[in-house]
C-alpha atoms as a PDB file:
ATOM      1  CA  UNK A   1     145.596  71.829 -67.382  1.00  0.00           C
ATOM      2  CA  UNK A   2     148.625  71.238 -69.806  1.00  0.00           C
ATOM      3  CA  UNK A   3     148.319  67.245 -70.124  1.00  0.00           C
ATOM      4  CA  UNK A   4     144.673  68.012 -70.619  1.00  0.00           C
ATOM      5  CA  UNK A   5     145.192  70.311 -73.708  1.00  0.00           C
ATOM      6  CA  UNK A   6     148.286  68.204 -74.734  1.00  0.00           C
ATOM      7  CA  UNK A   7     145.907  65.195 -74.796  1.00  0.00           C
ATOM      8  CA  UNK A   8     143.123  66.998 -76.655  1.00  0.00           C
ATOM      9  CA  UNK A   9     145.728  68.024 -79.159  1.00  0.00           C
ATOM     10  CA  UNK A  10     147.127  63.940 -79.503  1.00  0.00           C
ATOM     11  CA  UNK A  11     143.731  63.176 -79.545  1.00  0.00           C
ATOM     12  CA  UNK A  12     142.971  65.049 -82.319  1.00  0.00           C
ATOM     13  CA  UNK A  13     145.914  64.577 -84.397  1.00  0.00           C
ATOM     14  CA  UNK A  14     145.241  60.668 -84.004  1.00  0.00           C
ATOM     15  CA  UNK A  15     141.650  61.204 -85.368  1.00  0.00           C
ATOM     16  CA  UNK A  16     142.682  63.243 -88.148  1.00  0.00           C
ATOM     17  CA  UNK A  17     145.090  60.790 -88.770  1.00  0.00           C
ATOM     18  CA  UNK A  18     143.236  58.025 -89.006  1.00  0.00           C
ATOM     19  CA  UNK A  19     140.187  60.026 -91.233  1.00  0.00           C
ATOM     20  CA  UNK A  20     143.405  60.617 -93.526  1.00  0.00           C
ATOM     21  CA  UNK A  21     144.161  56.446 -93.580  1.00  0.00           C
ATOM     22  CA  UNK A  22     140.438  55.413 -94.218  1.00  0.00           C
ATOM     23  CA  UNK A  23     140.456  58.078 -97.491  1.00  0.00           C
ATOM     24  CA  UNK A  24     143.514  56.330 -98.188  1.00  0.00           C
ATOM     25  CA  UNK A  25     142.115  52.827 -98.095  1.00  0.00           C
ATOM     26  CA  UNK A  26     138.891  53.909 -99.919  1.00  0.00           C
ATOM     27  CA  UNK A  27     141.586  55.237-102.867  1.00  0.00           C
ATOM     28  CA  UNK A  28     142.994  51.151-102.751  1.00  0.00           C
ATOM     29  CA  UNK A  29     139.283  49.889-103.053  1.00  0.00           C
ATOM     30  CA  UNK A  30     139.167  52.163-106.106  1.00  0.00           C
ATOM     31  CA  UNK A  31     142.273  50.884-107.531  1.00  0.00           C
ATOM     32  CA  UNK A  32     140.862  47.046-106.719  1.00  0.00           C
ATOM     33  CA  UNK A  33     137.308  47.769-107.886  1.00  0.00           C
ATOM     34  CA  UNK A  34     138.905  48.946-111.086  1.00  0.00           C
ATOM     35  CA  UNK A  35     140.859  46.007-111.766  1.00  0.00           C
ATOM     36  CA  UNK A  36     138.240  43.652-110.966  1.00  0.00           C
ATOM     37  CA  UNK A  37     135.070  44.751-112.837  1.00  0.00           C
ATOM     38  CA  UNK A  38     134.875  45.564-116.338  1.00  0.00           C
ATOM     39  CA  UNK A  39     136.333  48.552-118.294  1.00  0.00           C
ATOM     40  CA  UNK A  40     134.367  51.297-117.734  1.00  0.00           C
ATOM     41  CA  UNK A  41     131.962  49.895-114.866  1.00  0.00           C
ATOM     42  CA  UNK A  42     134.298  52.406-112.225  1.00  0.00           C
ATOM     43  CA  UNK A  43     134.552  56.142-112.479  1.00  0.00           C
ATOM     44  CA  UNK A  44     137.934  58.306-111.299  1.00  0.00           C
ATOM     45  CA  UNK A  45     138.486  58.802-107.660  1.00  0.00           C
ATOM     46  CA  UNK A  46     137.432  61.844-106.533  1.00  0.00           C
ATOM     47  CA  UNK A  47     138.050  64.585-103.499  1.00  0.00           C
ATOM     48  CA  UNK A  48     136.429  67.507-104.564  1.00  0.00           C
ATOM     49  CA  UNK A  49     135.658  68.167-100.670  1.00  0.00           C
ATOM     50  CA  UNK A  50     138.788  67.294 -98.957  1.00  0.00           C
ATOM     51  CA  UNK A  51     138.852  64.265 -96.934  1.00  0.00           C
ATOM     52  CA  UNK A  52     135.306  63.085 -98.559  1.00  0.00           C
ATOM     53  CA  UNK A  53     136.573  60.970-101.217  1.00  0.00           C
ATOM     54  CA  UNK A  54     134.312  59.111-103.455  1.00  0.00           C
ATOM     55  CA  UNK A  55     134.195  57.204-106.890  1.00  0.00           C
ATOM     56  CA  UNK A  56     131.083  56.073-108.937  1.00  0.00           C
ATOM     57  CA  UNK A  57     130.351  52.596-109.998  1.00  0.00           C
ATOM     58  CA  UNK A  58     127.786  51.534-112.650  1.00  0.00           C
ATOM     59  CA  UNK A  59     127.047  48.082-113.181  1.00  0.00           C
ATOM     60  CA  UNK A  60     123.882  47.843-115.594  1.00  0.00           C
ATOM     61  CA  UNK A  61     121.277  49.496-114.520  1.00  0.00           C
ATOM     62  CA  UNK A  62     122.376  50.507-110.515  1.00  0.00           C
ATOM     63  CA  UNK A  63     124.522  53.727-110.793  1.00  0.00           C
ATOM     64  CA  UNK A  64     126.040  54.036-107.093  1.00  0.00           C
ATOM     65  CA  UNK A  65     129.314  55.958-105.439  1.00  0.00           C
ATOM     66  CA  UNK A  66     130.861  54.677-102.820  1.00  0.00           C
ATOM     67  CA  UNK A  67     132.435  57.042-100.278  1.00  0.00           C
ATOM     68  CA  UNK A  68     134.727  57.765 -97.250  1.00  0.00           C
ATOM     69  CA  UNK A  69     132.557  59.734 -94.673  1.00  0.00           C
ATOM     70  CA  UNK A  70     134.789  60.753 -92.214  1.00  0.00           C
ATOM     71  CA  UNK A  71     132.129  62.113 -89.874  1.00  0.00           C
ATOM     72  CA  UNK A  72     130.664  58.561 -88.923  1.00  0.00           C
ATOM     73  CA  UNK A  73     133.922  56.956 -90.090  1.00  0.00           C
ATOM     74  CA  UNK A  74     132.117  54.860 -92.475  1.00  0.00           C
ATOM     75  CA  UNK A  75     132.078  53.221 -96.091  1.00  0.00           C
ATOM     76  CA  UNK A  76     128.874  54.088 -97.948  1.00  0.00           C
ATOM     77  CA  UNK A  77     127.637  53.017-101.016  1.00  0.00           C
ATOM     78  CA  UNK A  78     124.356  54.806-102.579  1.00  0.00           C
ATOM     79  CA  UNK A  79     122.239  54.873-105.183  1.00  0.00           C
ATOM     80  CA  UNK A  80     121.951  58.453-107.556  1.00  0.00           C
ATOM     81  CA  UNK A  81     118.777  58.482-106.093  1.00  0.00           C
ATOM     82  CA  UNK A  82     120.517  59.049-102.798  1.00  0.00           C
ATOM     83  CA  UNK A  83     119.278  55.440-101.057  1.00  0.00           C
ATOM     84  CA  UNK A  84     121.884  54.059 -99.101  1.00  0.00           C
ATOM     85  CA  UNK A  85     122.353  49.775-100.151  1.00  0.00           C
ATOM     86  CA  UNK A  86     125.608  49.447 -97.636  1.00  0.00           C
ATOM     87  CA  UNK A  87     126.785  51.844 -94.607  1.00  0.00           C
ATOM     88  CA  UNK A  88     130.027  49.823 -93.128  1.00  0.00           C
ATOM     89  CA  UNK A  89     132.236  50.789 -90.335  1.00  0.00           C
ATOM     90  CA  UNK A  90     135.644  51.834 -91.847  1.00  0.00           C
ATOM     91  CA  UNK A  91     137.235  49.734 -88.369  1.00  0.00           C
ATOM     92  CA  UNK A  92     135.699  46.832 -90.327  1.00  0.00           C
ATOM     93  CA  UNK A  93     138.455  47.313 -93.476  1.00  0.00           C
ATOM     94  CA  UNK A  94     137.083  47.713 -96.683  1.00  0.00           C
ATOM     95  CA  UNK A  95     136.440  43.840 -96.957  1.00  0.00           C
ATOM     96  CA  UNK A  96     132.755  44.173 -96.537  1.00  0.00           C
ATOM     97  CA  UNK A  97     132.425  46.996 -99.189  1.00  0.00           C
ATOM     98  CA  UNK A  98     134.341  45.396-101.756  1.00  0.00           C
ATOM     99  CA  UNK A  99     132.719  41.554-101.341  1.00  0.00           C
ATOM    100  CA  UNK A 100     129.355  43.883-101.784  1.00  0.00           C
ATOM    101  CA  UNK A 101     130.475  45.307-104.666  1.00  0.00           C
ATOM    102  CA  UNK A 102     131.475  41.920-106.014  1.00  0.00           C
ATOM    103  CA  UNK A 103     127.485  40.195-105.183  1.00  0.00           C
ATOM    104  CA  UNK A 104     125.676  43.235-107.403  1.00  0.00           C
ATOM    105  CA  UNK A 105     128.494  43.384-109.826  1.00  0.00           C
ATOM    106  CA  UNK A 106     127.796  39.296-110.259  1.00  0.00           C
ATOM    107  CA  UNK A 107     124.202  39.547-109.821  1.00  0.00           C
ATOM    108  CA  UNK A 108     123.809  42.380-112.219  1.00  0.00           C
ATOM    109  CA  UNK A 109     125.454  40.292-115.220  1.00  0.00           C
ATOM    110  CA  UNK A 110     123.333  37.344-114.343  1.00  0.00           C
ATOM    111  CA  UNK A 111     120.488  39.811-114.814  1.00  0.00           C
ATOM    112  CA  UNK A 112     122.211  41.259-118.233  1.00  0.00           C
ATOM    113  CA  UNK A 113     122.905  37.441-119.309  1.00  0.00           C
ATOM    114  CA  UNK A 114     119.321  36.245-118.746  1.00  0.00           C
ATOM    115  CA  UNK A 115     117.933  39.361-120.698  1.00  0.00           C
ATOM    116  CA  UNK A 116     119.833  38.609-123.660  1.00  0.00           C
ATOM    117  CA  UNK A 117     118.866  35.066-123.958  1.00  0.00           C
END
């Protein structure tokens, strides 16, 4: 009964842990995001629920966040209205999320650039 509840306890830890690394990484795709788009297209990082970090992106017209959500241990990124556009395992890195951010942050000034001509 004691190696069970000591490995229930390691178990957990290692889970909490690793919820605690994935908010971490989603903080560094903040930090890239906002160095890589234009000035003011990313919000501030935000944890107003502990260990459910998210940020807000705007390019044109889409207003998203993208978030940690530690529950299914994925990346999401959706719309105001609430639609989720990507839902990416957080084992996957945050490669996926950030190339994704990159297509609608390049197709949205396309759009913007063939509007003002």
């Amino acid at each position: 009964m004691g190696k069970t509840l000591m490995h229930s306890k390691n178990f957990r830890e290692a889970e909490r842990q690793s919820k605690q690394q994935q908010s971490h990484e989603l903080e560094s795709l903040h930090q890239q995001a906002s160095k890589a788009f234009a000035e003011g297209r990313i919000g501030e990082y935000v944890e107003d629920i502990p260990g459910w970090p998210w940020f807000a992106a705007i390019f044109g017209e889409l207003e998203m966040t993208a978030a940690y959500y530690p529950t299914d241990n994925d990346y999401v990124v959706m719309t105001v209205e609430q639609q989720t556009i990507l839902r990416s395992s957080a084992d996957a890195g945050l490669g996926p999320v950030m190339a994704f951010l990159q297509r609608l942050y390049v197709a949205q000034s396309a759009s913007e650039q063939v509007e003002g001509v």
